[in-house]
C-alpha atoms as a PDB file:
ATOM      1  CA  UNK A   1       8.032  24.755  11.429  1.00  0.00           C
ATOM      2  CA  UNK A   2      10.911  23.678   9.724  1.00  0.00           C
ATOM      3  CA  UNK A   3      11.370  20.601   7.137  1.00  0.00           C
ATOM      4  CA  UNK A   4      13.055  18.307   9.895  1.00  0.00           C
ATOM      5  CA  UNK A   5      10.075  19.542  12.579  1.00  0.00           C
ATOM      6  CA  UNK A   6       7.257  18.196  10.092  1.00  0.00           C
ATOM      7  CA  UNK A   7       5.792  15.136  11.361  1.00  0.00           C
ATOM      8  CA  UNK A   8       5.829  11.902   9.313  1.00  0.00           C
ATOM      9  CA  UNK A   9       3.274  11.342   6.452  1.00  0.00           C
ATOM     10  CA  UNK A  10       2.316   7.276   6.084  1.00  0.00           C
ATOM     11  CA  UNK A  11       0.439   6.565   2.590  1.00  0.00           C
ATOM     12  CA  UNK A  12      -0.573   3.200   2.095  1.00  0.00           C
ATOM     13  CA  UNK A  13      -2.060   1.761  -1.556  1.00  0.00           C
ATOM     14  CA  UNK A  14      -4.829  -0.975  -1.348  1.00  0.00           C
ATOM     15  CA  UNK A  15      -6.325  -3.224  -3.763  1.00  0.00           C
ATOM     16  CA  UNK A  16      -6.929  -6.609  -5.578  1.00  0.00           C
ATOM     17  CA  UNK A  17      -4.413  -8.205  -8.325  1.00  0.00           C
ATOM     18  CA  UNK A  18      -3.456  -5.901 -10.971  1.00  0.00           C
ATOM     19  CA  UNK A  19      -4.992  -2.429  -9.796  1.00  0.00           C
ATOM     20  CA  UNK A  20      -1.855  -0.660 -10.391  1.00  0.00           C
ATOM     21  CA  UNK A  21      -0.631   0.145  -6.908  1.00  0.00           C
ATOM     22  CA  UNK A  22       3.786  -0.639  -8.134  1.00  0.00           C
ATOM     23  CA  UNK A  23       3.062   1.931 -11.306  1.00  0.00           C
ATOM     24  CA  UNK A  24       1.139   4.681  -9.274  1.00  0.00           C
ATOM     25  CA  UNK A  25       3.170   4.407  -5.969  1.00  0.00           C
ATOM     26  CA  UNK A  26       6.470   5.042  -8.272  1.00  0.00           C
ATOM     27  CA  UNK A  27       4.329   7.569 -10.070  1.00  0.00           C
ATOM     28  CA  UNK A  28       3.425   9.849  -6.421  1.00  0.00           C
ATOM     29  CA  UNK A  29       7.037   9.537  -5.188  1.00  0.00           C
ATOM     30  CA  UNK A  30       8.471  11.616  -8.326  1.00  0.00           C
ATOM     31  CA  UNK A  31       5.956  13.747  -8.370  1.00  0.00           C
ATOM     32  CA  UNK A  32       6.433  14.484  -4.783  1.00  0.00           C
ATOM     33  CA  UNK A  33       9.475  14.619  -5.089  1.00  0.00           C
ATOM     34  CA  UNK A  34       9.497  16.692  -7.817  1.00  0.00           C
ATOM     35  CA  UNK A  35       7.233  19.668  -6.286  1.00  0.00           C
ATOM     36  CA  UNK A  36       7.536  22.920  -5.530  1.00  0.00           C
ATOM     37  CA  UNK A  37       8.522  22.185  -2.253  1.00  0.00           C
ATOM     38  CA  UNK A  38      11.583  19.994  -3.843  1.00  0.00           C
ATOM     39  CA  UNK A  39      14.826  21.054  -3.474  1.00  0.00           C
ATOM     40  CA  UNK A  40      17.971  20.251  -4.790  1.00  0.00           C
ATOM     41  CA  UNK A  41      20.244  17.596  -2.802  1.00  0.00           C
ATOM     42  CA  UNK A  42      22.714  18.337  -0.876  1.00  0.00           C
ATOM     43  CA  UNK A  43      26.310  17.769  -1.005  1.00  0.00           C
ATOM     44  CA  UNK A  44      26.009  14.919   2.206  1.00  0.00           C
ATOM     45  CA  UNK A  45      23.190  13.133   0.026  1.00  0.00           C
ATOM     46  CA  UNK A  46      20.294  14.567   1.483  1.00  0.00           C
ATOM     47  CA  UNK A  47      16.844  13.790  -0.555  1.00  0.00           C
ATOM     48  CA  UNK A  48      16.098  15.872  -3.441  1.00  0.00           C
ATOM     49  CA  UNK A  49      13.073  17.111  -1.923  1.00  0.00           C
ATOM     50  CA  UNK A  50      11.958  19.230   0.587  1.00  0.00           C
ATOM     51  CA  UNK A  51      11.189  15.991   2.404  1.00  0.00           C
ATOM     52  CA  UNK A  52      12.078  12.599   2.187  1.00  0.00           C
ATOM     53  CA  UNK A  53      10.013   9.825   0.455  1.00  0.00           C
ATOM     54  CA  UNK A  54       9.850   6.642   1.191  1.00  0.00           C
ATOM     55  CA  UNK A  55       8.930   4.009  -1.097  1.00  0.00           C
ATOM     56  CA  UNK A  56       7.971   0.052   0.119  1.00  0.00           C
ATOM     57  CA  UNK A  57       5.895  -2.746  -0.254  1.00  0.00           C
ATOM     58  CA  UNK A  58       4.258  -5.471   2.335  1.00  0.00           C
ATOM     59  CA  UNK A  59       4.787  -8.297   2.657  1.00  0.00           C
ATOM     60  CA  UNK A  60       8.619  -7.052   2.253  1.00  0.00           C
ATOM     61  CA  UNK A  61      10.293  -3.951   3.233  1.00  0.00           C
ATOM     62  CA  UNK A  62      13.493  -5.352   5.558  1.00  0.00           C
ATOM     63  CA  UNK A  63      15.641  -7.768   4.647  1.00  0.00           C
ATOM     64  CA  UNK A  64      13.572 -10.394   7.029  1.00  0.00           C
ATOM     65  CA  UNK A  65      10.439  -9.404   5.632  1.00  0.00           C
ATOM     66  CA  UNK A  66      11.360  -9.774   2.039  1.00  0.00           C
ATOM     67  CA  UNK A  67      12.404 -13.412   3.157  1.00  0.00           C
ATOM     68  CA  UNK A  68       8.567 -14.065   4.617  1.00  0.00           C
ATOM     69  CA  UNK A  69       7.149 -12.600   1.355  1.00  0.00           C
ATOM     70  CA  UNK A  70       9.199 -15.243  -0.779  1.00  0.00           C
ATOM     71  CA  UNK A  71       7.902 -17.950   1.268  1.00  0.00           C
ATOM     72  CA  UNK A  72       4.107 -16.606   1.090  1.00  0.00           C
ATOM     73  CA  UNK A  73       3.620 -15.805  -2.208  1.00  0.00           C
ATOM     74  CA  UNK A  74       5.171 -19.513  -3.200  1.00  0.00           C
ATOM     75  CA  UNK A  75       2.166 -20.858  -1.392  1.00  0.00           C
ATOM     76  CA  UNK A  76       4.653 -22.130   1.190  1.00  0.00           C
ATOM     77  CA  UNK A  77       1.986 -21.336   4.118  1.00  0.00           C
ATOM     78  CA  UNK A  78      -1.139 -22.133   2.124  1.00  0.00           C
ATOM     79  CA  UNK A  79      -1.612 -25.799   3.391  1.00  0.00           C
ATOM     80  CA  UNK A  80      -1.720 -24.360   7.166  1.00  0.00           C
ATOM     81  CA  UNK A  81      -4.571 -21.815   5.941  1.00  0.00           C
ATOM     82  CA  UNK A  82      -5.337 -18.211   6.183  1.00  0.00           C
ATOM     83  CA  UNK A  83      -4.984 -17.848   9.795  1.00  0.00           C
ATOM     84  CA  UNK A  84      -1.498 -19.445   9.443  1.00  0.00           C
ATOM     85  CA  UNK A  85      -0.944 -17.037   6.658  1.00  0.00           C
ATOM     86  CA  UNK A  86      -2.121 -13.622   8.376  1.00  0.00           C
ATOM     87  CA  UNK A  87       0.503 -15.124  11.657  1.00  0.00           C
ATOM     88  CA  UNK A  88       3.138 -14.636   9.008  1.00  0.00           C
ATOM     89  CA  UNK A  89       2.025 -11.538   7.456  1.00  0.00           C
ATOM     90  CA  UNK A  90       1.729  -9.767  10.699  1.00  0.00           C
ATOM     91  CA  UNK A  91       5.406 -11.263  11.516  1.00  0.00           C
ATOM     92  CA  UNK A  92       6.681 -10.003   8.233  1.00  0.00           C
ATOM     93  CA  UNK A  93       4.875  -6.216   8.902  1.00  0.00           C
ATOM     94  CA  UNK A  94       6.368  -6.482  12.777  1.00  0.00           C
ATOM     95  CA  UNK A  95       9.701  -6.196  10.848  1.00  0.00           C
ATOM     96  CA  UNK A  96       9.231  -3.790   8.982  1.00  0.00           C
ATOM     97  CA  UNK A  97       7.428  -1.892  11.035  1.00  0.00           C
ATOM     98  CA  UNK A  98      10.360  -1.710  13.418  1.00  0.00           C
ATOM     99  CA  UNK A  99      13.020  -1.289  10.689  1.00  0.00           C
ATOM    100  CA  UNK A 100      11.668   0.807   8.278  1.00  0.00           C
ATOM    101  CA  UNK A 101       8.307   2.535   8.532  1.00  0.00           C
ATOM    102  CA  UNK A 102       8.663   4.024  12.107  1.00  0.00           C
ATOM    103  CA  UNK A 103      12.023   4.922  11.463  1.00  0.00           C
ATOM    104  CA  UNK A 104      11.310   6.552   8.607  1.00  0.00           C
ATOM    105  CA  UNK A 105       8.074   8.603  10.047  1.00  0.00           C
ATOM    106  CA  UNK A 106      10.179   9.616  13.025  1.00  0.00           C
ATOM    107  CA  UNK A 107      12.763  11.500  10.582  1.00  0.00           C
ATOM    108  CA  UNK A 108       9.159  13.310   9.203  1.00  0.00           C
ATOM    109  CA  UNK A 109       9.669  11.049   5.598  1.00  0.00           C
ATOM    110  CA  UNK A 110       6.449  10.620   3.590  1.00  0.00           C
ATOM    111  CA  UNK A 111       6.187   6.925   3.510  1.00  0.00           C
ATOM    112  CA  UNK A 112       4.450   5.504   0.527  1.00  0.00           C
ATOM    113  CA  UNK A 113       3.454   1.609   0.868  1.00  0.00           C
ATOM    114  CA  UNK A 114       2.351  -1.202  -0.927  1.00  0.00           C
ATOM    115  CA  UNK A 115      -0.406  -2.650   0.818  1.00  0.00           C
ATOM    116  CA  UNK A 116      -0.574  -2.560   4.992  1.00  0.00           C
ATOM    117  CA  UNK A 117      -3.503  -3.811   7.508  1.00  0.00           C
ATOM    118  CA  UNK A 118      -6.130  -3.477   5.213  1.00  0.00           C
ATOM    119  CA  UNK A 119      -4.983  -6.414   3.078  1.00  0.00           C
ATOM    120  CA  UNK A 120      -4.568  -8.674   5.635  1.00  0.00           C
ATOM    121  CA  UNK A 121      -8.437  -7.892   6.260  1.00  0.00           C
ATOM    122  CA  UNK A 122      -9.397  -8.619   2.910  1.00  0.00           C
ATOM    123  CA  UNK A 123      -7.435 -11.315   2.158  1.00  0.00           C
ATOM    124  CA  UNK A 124      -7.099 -13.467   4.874  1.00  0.00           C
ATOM    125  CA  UNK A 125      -9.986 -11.766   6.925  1.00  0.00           C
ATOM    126  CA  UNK A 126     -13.125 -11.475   4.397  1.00  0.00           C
ATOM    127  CA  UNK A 127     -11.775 -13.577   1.157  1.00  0.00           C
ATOM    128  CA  UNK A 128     -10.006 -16.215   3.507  1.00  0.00           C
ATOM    129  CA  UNK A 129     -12.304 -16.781   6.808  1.00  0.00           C
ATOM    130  CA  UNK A 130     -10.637 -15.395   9.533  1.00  0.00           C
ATOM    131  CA  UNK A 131     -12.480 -14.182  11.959  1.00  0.00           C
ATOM    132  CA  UNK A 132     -12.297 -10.160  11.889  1.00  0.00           C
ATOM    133  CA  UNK A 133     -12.266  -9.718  15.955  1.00  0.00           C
ATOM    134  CA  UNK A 134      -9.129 -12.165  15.565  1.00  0.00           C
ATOM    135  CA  UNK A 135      -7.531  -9.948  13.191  1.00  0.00           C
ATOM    136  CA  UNK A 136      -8.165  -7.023  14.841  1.00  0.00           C
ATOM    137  CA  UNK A 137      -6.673  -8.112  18.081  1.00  0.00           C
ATOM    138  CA  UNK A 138      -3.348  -8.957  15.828  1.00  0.00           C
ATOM    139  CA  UNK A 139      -3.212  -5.599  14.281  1.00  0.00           C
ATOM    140  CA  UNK A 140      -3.891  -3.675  17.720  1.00  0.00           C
ATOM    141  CA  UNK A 141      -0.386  -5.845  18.645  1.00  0.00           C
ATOM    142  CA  UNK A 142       1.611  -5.386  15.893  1.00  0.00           C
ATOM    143  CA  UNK A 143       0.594  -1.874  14.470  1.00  0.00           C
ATOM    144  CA  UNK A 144      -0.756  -0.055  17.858  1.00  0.00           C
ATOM    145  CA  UNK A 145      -0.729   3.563  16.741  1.00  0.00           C
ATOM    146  CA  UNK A 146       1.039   3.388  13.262  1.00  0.00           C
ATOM    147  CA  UNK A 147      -1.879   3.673  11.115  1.00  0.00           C
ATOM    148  CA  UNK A 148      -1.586   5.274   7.801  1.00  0.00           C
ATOM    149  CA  UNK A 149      -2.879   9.360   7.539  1.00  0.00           C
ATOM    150  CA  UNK A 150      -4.625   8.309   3.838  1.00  0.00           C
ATOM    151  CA  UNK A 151      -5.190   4.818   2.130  1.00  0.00           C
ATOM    152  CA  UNK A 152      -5.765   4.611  -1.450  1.00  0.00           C
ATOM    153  CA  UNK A 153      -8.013   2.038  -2.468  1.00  0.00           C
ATOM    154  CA  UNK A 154      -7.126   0.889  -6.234  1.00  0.00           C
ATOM    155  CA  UNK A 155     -10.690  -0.139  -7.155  1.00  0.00           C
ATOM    156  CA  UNK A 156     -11.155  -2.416 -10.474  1.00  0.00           C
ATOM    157  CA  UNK A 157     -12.814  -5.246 -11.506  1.00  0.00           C
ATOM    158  CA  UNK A 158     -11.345  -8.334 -11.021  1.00  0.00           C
ATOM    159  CA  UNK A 159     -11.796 -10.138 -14.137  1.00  0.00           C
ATOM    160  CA  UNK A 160      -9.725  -6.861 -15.427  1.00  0.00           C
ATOM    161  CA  UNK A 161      -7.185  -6.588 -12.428  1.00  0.00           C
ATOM    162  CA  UNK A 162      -6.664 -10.434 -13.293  1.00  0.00           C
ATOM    163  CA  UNK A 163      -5.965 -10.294 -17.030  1.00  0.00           C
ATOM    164  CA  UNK A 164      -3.321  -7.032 -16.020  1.00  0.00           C
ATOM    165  CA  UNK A 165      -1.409  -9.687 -13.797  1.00  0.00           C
ATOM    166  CA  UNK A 166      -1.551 -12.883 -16.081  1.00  0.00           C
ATOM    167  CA  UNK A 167       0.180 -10.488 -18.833  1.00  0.00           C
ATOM    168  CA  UNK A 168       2.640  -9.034 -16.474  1.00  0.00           C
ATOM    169  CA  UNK A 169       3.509 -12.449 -15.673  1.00  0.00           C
ATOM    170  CA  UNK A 170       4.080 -13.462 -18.899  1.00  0.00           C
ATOM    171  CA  UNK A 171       6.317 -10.704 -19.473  1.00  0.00           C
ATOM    172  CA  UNK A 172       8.309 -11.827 -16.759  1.00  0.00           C
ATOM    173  CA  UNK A 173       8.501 -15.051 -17.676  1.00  0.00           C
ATOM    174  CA  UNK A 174       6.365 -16.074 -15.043  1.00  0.00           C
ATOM    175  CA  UNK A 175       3.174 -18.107 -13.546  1.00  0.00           C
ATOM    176  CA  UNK A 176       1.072 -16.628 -10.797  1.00  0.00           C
ATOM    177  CA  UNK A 177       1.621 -15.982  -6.790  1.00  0.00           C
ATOM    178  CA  UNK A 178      -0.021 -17.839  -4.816  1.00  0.00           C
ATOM    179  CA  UNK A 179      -2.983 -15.305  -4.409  1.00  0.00           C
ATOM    180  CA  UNK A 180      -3.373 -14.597  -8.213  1.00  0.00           C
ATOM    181  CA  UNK A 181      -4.036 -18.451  -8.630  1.00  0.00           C
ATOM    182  CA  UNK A 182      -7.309 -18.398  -6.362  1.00  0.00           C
ATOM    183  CA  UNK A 183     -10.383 -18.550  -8.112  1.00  0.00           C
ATOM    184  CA  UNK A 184     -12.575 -15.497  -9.294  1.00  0.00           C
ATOM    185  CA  UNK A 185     -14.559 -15.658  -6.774  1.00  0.00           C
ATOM    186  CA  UNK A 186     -11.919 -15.239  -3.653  1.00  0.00           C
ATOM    187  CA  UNK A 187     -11.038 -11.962  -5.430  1.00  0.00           C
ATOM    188  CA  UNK A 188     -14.634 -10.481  -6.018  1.00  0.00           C
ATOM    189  CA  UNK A 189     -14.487 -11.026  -1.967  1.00  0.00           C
ATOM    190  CA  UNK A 190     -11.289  -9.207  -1.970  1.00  0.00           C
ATOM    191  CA  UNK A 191     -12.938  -6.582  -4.011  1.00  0.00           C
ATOM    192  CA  UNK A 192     -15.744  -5.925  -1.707  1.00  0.00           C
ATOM    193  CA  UNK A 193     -14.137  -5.997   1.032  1.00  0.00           C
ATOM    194  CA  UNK A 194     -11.776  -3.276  -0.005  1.00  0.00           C
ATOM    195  CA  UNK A 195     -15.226  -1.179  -0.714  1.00  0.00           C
ATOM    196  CA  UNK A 196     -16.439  -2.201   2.689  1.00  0.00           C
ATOM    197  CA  UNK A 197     -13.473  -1.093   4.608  1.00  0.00           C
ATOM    198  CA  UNK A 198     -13.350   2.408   3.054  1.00  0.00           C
ATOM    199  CA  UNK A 199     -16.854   2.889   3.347  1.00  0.00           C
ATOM    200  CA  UNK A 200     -16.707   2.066   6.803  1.00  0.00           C
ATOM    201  CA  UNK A 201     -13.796   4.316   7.329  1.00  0.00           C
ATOM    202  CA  UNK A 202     -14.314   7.165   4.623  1.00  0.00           C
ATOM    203  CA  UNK A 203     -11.862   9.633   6.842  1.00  0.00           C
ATOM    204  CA  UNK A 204      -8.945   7.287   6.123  1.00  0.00           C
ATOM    205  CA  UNK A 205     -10.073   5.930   2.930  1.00  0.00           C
ATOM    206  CA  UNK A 206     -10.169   7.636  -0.824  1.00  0.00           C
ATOM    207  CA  UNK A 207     -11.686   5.213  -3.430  1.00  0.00           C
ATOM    208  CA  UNK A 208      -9.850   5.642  -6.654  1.00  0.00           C
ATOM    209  CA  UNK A 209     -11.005   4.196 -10.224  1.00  0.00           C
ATOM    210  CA  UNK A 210      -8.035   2.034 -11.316  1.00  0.00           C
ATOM    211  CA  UNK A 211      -9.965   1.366 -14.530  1.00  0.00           C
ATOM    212  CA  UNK A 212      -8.570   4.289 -16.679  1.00  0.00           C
ATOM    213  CA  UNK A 213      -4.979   4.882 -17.879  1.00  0.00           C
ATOM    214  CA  UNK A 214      -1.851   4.836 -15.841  1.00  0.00           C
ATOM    215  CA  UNK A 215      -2.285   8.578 -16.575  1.00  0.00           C
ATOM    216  CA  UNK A 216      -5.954   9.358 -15.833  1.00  0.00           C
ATOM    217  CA  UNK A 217      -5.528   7.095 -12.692  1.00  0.00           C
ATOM    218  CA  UNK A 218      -2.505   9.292 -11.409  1.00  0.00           C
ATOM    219  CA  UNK A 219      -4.080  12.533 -11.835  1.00  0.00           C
ATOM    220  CA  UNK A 220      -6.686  11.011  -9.816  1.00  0.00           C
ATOM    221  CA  UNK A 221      -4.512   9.864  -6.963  1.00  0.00           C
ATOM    222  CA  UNK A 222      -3.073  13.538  -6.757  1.00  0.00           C
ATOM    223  CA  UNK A 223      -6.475  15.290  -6.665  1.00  0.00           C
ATOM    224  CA  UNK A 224      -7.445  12.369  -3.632  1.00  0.00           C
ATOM    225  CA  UNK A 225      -3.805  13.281  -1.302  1.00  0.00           C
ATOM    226  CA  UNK A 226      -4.246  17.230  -2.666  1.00  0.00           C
ATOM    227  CA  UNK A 227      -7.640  17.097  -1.236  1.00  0.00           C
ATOM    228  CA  UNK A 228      -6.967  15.118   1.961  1.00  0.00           C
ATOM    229  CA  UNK A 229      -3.483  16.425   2.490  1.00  0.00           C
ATOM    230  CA  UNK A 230      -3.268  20.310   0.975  1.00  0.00           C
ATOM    231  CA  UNK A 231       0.045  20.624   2.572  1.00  0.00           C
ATOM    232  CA  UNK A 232       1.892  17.987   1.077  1.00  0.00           C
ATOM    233  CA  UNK A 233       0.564  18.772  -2.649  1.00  0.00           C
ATOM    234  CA  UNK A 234       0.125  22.420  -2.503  1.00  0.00           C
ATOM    235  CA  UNK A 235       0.188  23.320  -6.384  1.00  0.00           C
ATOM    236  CA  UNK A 236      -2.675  20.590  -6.727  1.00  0.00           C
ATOM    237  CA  UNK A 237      -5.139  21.582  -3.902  1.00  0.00           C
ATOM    238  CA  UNK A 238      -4.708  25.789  -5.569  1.00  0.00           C
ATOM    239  CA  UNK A 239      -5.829  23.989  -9.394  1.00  0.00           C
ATOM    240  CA  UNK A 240      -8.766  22.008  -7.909  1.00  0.00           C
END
């Protein structure tokens, strides 16, 4: 089977406020694209790889859904409440599902994401009230059969995943989203949730300790795809 033959890979990231998911995203695409099944580009721009790697984030990820994601994370749909928020969400992933992500799959890209389905579970489903058979119906609509091969569930406590965000804030010179301003408690229901969903779906699912370094977490991430996906990280599943 040749490199354009290979089917599409779709690698989502999931987890509370300050688990990391930006760093180690960024941190898997070089180093996939940096294997030994990398190659060099070619002269009509091709991807340095020996398969393309996609890189996005939800809510975002086409030009219309980066324009929902300004509006949510401002707190813009708060007042209307969660299930007003997950209408929006889903609107924003219908986007980008169509622009980018199937797109993307269909050219046999690995496609790394930010956040998908799950989060919209968590946060509006089990740490904002909506009813999960409501959600549900919602993703069957707007996802259908795009479901990601492997999630990886950043795992961390939240008082910790908290205090990463209000710093990276500061550095940036600014105050929290509108989901890093709920109280501790909304995000210990975020955390469990996260646990809940990949216990409940451990084929999908790989639990990852975001507690350690940038480092220690990233060699963990590649031993979770190496062992779930051989093929895509060959040099890693021959050292475990």
């Amino acid at each position: 089977m040749t490199v354009a033959q290979r089917p599409g890979l779709f690698i989502t990231f999931e987890g509370g406020e300050g688990a990391g998911k930006s760093t180690q995203i960024a941190r898997l695409a070089a180093r996939l694209r940096a294997g030994p099944l990398a190659r060099p580009a070619s002269r009509e721009g091709a991807p340095a790889g020996g398969r393309e790697v996609v890189t996005t984030r939800e809510p975002g990820g086409s030009p219309r859904a980066e324009q929902i994601r300004t509006a949510l994370l401002a707190g813009a749909a708060k007042p209307y409440g969660p299930f007003a928020e997950a209408l929006l969400f889903s609107a924003a992933r219908l986007d980008h599902l169509e622009t980018l992500i199937r797109p993307a799959l269909a050219r046999g890209a690995v496609v790394l994401c930010d956040r998908f389905s799950d989060s919209t579970r968590a946060y509006q489903g089990a740490a904002g009230g909506v009813d999960p058979e409501t959600l549900a119906a919602l993703e069957r609509v707007v996802v259908g059969a795009t479901r990601p091969h492997l999630t990886l569930v950043l795992d961390l406590p939240p008082e910790v995943g908290l205090a990463r965000a209000r710093a990276r804030d500061r550095a940036g010179a600014r105050g929290p989203d509108r989901f890093e301003a709920e109280a501790l408690g909304f995000h210990q229901r975020l955390r469990a949730a996260y646990r809940a969903i990949a216990e409940a779906e451990p084929t999908r699912c790989a639990v990852i300790d975001a507690h350690g370094s940038p480092d220690a977490v990233a060699q963990a991430i590649r031993a979770a795809v190496a062992g779930r996906l051989p093929h895509l990280m060959p040099e890693a599943s021959d050292a475990a």
